[in-house]
Protein backbone atom coordinates (compact mmCIF):
# COMPACT_ATOMS: atom_id res chain seq x y z
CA UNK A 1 0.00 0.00 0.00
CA UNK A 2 1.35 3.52 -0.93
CA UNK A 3 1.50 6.79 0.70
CA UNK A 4 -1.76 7.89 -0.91
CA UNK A 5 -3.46 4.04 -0.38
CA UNK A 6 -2.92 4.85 2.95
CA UNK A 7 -4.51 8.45 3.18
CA UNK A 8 -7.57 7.26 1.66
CA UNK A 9 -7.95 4.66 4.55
CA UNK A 10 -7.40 7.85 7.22
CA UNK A 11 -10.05 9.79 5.05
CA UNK A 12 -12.18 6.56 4.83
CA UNK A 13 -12.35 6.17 8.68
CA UNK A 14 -12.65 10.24 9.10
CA UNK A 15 -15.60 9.76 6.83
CA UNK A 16 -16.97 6.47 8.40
CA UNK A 17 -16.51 8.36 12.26
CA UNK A 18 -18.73 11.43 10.66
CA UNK A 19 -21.12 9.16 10.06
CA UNK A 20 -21.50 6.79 12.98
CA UNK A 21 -23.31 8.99 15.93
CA UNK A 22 -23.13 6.45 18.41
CA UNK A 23 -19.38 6.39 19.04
CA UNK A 24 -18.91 8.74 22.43
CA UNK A 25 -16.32 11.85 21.81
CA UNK A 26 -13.30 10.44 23.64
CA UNK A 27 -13.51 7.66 21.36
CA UNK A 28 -13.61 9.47 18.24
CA UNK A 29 -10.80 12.76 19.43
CA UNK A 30 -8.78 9.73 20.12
CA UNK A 31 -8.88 7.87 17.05
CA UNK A 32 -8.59 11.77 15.20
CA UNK A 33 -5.48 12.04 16.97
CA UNK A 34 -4.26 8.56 15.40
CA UNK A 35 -5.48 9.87 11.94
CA UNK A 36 -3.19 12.77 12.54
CA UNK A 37 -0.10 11.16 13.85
CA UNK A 38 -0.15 9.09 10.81
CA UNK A 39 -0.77 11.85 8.62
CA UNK A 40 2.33 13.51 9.92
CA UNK A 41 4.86 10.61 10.16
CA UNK A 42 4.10 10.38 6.31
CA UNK A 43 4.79 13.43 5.41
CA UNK A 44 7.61 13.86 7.69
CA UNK A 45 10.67 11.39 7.18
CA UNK A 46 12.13 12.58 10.36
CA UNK A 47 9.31 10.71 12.56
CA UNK A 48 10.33 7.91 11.21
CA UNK A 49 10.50 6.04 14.51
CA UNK A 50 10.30 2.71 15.34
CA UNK A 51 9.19 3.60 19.18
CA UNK A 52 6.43 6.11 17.66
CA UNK A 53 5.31 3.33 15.26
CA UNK A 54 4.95 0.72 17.66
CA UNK A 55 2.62 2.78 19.98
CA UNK A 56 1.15 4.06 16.98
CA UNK A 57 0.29 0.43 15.56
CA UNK A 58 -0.80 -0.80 19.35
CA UNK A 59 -3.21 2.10 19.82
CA UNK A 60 -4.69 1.48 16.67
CA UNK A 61 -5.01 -2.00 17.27
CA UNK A 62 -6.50 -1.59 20.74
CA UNK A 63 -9.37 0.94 18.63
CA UNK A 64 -9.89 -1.69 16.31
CA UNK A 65 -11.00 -4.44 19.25
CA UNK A 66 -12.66 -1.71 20.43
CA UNK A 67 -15.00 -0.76 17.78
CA UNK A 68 -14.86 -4.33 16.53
CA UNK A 69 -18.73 -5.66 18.29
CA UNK A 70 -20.04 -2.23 18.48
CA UNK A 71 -18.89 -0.53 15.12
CA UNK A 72 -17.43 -3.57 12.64
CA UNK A 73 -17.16 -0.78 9.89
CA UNK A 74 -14.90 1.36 11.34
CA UNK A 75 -13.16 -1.48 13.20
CA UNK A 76 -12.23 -2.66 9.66
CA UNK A 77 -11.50 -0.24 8.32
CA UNK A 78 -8.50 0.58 10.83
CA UNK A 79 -7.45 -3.63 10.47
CA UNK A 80 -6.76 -1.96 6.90
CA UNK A 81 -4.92 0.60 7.81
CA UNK A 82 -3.35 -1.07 9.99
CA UNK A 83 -1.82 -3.56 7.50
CA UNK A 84 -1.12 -1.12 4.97
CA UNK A 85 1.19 1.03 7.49
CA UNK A 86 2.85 -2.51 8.00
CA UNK A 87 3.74 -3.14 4.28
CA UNK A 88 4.67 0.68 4.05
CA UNK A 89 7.13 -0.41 6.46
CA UNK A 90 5.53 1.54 9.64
């Protein structure tokens, strides 16, 4: 997955968190943040960090199972991403 497959799974799961008005705030400022981080280690070769990715990966991870009964869209959709920042080398 390339560095534009992998900004149309952020916008996919900004788009999919616009949409889903059950998921509480915290969740979705959270999972925003995420978005962000990723957004910046892309287009920023000095965050290339394997202690930021790790934490990065696991806190995506721990959204995924968390949205995974309640929200299996968006839960998904960050599996994705997840796998695509792991062949990008993330």
């Amino acid at each position: 997955m390339g560095k534009q497959s992998l900004k149309q799974s952020i916008d996919n799961i900004h788009n999919l968190l616009q949409n889903e008005e059950s998921i509480d705030t915290e969740s979705i400022a959270s999972l925003q943040k995420l978005m962000e981080d990723i957004h910046k280690i892309l287009e920023n070769s000095e965050l290339n960090n394997e202690e930021i990715h790790k934490s990065l990966i696991d806190d995506l991870s721990s959204m995924a199972r968390k949205f995974e009964a309640t929200h299996p869209k968006v839960s998904e959709s960050i599996n994705i991403l997840i796998n695509g920042l792991s062949n990008f080398g993330l």
